[in-house]
C-alpha atoms as a PDB file:
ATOM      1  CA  UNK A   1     116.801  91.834  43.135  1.00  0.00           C
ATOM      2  CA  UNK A   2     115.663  94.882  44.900  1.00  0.00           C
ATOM      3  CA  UNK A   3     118.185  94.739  47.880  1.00  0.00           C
ATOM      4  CA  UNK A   4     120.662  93.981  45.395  1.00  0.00           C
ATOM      5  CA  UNK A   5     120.128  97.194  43.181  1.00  0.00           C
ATOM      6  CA  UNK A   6     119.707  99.165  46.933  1.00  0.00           C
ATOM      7  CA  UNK A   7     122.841  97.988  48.145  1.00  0.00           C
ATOM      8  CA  UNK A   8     124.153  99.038  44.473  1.00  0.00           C
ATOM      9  CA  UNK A   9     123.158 102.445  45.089  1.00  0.00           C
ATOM     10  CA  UNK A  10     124.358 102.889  48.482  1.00  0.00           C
ATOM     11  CA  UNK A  11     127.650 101.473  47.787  1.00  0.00           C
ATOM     12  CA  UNK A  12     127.320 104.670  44.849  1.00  0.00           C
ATOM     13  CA  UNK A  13     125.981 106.945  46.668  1.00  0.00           C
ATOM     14  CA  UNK A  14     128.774 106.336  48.993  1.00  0.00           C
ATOM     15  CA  UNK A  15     131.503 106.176  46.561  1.00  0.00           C
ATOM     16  CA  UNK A  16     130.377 109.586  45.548  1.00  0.00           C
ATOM     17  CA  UNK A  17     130.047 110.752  49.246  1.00  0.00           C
ATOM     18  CA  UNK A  18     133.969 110.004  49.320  1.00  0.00           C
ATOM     19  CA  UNK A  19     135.291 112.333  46.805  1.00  0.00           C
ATOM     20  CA  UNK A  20     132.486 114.695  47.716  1.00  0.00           C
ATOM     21  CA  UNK A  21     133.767 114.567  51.214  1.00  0.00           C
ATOM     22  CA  UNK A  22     137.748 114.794  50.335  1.00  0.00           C
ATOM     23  CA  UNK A  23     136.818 118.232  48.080  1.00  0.00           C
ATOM     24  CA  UNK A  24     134.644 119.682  50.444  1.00  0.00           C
ATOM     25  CA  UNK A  25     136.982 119.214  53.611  1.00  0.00           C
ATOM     26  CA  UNK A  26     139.534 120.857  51.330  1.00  0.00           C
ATOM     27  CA  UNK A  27     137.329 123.918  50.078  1.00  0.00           C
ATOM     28  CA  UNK A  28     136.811 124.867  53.348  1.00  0.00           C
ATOM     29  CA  UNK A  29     139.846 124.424  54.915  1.00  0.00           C
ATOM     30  CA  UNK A  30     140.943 126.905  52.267  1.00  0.00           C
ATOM     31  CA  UNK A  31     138.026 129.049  52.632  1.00  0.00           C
ATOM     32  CA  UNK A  32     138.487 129.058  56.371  1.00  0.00           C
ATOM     33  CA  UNK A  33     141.894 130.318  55.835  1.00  0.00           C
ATOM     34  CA  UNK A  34     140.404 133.381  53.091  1.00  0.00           C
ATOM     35  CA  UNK A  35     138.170 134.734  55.676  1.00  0.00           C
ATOM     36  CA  UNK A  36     141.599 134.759  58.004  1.00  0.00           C
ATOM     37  CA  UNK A  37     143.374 136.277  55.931  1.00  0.00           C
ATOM     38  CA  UNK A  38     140.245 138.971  54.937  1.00  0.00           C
ATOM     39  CA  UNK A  39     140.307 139.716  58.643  1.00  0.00           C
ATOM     40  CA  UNK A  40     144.219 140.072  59.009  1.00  0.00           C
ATOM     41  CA  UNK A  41     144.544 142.268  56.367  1.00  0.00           C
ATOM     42  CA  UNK A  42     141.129 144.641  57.496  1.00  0.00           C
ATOM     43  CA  UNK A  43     142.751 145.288  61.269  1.00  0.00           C
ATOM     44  CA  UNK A  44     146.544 145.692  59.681  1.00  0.00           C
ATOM     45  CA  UNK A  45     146.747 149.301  60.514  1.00  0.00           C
ATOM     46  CA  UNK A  46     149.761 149.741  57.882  1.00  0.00           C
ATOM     47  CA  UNK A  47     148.043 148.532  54.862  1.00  0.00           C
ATOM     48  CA  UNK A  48     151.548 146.091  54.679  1.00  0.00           C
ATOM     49  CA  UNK A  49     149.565 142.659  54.887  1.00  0.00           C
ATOM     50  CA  UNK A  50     149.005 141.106  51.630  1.00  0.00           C
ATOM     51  CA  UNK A  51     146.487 137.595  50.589  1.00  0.00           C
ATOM     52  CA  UNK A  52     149.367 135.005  50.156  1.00  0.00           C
ATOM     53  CA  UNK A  53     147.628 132.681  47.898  1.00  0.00           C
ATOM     54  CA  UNK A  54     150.047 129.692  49.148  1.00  0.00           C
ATOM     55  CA  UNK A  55     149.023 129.573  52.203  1.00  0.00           C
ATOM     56  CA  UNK A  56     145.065 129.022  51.306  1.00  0.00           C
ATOM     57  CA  UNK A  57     146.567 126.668  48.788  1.00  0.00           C
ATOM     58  CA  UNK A  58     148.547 124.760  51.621  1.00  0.00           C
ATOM     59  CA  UNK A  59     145.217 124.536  54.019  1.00  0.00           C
ATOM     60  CA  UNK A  60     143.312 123.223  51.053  1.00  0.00           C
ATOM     61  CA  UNK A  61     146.205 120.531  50.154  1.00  0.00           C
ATOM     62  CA  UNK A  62     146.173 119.773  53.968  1.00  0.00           C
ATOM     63  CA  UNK A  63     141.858 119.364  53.738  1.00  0.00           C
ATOM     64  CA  UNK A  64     142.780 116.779  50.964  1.00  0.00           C
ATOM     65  CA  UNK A  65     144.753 114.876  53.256  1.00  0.00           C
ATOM     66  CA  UNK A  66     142.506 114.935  56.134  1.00  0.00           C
ATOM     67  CA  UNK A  67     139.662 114.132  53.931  1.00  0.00           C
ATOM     68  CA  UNK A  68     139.847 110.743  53.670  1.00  0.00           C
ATOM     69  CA  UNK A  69     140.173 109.650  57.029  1.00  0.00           C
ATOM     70  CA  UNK A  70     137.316 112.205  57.940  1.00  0.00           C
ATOM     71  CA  UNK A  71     135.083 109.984  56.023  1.00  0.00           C
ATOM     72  CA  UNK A  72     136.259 107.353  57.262  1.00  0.00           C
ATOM     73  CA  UNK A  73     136.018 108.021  60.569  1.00  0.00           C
ATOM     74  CA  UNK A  74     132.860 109.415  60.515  1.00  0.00           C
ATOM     75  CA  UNK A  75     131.268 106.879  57.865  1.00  0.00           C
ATOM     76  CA  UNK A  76     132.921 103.773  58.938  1.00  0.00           C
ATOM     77  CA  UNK A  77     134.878 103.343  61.970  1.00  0.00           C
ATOM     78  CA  UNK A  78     132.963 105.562  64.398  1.00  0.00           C
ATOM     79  CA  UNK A  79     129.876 103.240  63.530  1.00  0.00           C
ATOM     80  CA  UNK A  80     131.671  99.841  63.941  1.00  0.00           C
ATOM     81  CA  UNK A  81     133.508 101.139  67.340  1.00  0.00           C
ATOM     82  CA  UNK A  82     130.505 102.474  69.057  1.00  0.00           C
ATOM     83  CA  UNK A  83     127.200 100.537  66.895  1.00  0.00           C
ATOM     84  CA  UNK A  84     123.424 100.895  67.944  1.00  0.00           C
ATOM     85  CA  UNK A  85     120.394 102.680  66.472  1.00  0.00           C
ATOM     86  CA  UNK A  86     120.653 106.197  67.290  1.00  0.00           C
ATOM     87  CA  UNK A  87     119.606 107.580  71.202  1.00  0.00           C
ATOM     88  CA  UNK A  88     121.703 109.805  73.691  1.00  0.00           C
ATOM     89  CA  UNK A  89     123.565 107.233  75.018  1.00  0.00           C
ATOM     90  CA  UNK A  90     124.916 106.311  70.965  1.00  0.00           C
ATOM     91  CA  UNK A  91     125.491 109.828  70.186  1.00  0.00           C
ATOM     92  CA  UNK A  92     127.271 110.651  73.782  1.00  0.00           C
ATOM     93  CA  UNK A  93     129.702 107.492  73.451  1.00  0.00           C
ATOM     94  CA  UNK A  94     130.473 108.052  70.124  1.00  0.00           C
ATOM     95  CA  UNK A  95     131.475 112.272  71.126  1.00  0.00           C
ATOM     96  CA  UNK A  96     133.492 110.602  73.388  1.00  0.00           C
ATOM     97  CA  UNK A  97     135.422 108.112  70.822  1.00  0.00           C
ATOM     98  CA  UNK A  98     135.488 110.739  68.447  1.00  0.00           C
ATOM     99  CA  UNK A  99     137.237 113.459  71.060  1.00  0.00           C
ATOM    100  CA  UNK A 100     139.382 110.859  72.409  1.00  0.00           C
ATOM    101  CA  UNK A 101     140.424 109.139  69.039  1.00  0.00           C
ATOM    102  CA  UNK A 102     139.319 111.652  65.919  1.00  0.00           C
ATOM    103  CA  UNK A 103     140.371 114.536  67.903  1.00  0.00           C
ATOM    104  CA  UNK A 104     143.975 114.247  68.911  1.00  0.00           C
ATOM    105  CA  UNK A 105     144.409 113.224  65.259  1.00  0.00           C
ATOM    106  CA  UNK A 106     142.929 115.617  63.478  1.00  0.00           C
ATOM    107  CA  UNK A 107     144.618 118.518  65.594  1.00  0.00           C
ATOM    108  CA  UNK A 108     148.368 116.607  65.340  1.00  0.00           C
ATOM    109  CA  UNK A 109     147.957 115.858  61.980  1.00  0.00           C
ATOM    110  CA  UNK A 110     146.766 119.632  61.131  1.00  0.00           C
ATOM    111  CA  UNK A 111     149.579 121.432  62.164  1.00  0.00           C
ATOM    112  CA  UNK A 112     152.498 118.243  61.683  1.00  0.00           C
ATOM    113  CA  UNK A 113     151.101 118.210  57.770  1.00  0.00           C
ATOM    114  CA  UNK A 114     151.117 122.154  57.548  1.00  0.00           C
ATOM    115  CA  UNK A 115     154.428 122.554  59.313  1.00  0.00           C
ATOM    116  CA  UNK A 116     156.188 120.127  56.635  1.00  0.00           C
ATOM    117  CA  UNK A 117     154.317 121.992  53.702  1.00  0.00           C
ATOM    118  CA  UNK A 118     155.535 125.024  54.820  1.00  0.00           C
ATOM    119  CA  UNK A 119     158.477 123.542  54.656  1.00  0.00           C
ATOM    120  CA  UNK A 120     160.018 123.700  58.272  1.00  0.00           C
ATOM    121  CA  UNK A 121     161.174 120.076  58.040  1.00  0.00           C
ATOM    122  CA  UNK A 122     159.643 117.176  60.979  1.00  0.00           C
ATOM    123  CA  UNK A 123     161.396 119.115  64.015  1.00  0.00           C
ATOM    124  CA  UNK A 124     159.639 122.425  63.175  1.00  0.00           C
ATOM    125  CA  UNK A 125     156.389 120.563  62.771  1.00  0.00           C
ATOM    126  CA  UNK A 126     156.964 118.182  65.646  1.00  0.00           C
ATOM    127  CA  UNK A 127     157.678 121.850  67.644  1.00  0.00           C
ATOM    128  CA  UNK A 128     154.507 123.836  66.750  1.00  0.00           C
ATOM    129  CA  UNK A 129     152.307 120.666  67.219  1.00  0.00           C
ATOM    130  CA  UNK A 130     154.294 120.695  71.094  1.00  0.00           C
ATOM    131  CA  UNK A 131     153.626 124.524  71.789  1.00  0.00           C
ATOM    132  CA  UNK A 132     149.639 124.303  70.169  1.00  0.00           C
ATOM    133  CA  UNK A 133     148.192 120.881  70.459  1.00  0.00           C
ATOM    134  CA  UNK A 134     147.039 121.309  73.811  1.00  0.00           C
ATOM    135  CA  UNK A 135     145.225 125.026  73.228  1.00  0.00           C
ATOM    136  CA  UNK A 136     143.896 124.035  70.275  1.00  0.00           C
ATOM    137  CA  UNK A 137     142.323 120.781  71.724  1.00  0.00           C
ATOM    138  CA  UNK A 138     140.737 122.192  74.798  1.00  0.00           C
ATOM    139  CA  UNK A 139     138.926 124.434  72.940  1.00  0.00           C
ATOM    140  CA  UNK A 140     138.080 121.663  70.503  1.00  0.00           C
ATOM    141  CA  UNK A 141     136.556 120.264  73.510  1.00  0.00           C
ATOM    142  CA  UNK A 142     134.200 123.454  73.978  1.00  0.00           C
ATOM    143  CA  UNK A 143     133.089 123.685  70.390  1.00  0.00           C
ATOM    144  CA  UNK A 144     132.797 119.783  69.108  1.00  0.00           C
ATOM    145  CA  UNK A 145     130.893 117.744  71.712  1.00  0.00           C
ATOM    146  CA  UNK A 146     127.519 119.641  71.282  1.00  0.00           C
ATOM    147  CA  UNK A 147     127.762 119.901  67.126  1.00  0.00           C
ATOM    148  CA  UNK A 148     128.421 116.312  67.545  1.00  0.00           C
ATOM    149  CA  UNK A 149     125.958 115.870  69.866  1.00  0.00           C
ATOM    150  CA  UNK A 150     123.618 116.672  66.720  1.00  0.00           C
ATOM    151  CA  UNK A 151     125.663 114.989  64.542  1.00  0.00           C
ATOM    152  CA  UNK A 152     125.471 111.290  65.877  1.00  0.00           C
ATOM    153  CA  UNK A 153     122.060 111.495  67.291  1.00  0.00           C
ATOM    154  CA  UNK A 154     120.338 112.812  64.590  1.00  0.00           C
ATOM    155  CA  UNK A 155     121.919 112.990  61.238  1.00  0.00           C
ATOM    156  CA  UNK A 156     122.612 109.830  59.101  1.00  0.00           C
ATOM    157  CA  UNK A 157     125.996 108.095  58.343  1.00  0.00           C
ATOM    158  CA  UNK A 158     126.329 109.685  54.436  1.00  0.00           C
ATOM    159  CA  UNK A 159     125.689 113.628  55.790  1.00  0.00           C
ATOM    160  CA  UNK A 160     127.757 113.460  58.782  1.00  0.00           C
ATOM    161  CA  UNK A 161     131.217 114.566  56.901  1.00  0.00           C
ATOM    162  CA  UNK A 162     129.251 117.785  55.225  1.00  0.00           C
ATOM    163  CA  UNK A 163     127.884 118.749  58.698  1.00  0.00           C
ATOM    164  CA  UNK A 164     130.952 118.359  60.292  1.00  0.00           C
ATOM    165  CA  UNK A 165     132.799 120.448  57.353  1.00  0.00           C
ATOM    166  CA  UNK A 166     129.919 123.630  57.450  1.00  0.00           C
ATOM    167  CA  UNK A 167     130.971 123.462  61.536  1.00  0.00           C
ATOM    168  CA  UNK A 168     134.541 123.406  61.056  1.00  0.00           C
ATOM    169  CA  UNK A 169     134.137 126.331  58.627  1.00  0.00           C
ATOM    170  CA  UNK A 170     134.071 128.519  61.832  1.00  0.00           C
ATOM    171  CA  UNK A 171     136.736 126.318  63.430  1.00  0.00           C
ATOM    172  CA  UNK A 172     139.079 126.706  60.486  1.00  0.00           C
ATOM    173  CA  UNK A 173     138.766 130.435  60.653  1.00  0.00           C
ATOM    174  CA  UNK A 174     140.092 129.668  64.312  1.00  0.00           C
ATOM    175  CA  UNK A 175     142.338 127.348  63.076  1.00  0.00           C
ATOM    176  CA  UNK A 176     144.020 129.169  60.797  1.00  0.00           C
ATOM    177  CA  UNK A 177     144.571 132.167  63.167  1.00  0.00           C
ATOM    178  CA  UNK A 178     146.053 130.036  65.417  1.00  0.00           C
ATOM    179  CA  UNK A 179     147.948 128.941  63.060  1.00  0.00           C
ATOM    180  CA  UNK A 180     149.552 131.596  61.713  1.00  0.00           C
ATOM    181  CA  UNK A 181     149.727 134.002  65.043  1.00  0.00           C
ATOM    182  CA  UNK A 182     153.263 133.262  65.384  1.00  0.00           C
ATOM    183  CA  UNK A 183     154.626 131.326  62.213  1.00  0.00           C
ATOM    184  CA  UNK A 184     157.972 132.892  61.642  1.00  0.00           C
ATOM    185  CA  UNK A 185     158.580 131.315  65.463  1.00  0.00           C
ATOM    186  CA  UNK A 186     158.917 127.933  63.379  1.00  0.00           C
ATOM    187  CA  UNK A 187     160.677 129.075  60.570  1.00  0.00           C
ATOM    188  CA  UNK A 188     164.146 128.297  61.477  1.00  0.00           C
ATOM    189  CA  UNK A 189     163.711 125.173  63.640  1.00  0.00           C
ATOM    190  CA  UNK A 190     165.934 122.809  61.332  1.00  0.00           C
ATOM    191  CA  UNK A 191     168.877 125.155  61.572  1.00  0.00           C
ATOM    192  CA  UNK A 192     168.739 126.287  64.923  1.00  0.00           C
ATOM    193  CA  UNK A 193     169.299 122.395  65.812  1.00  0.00           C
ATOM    194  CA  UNK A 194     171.686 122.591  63.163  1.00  0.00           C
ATOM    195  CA  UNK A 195     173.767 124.438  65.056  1.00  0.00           C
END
């Protein structure tokens, strides 16, 4: 009766650790994108830069897509694909599933997902993912392995999503600079192969 009712609560507790997960890859996503944004407008020398609202709304809609197969990943599938109690050799094999696998993902799906709710159509995502995927995902290399490093070796399964999200608040700031350095360059993609 009493592994019944603890298997009860895990399955709850993990439930819970679902939509907690989803909201909080979202939040700070957006919040990510606020400090950006903070920092643009502080070193625009004209004054001219305003907070555009639907933009942080866009990288919080794109956090609740990502969301789900965050926890996924690092819940579920990172576990079955690379099992065994925690130790350096469990925590380096699973940094290196989760740069060769999670990582190429996340980064594709970041900027495909933002690029179509921007509205620049698949050939304008399909471009910016071309010209930034690769920048983006050495430096992901440089950044992730060593919080992950901490992650799989000594946090447990059900706070591994809300360590990863307080990390990638400093990546998203990144992120979203990146970004946004050069988005007009995508604006007009559709047309120009239009034409």
């Amino acid at each position: 009766m009493g592994l019944k009712l603890s298997k009860l609560k895990q399955h709850k507790v993990l439930q819970n650790m679902f939509y907690v997960n989803v909201l909080t890859t979202g939040g700070l996503l957006a919040a990510g994108d606020v400090i950006t944004q903070q920092v643009e407008m502080a070193m625009d020398e004209d004054r001219t830069q305003k907070f555009n609202p639907k933009r942080t709304e866009r990288m919080f809609l794109i956090g609740l897509f990502l969301g789900p197969f965050g926890h996924l990943w690092y819940t579920r599938f990172v576990e079955k694909l690379v099992p065994g109690a925690p130790s350096t050799t469990t925590a380096l094999k699973k940094i290196l599933a989760d740069q060769i696998i999670a990582g190429p993902f996340f980064c594709s799906a970041f900027f495909f997902g933002m690029g179509l709710l921007e509205g620049r159509g698949t050939s304008g995502a399909v471009a910016e993912v071309k010209d930034k995927f690769l920048t983006v995902y050495l430096i992901d290399w440089c950044l992730w392995p060593p919080a992950q490093f901490i992650n799989f070796r000594f946090l447990p399964v059900e706070y591994r999503v809300i360590y990863v999200a307080c990390i990638t608040l400093c990546w998203n700031v990144f992120l979203s600079y990146f970004k946004h350095m050069d988005s007009p360059k995508y604006q007009n993609t559709e047309e120009q192969i239009k034409k």
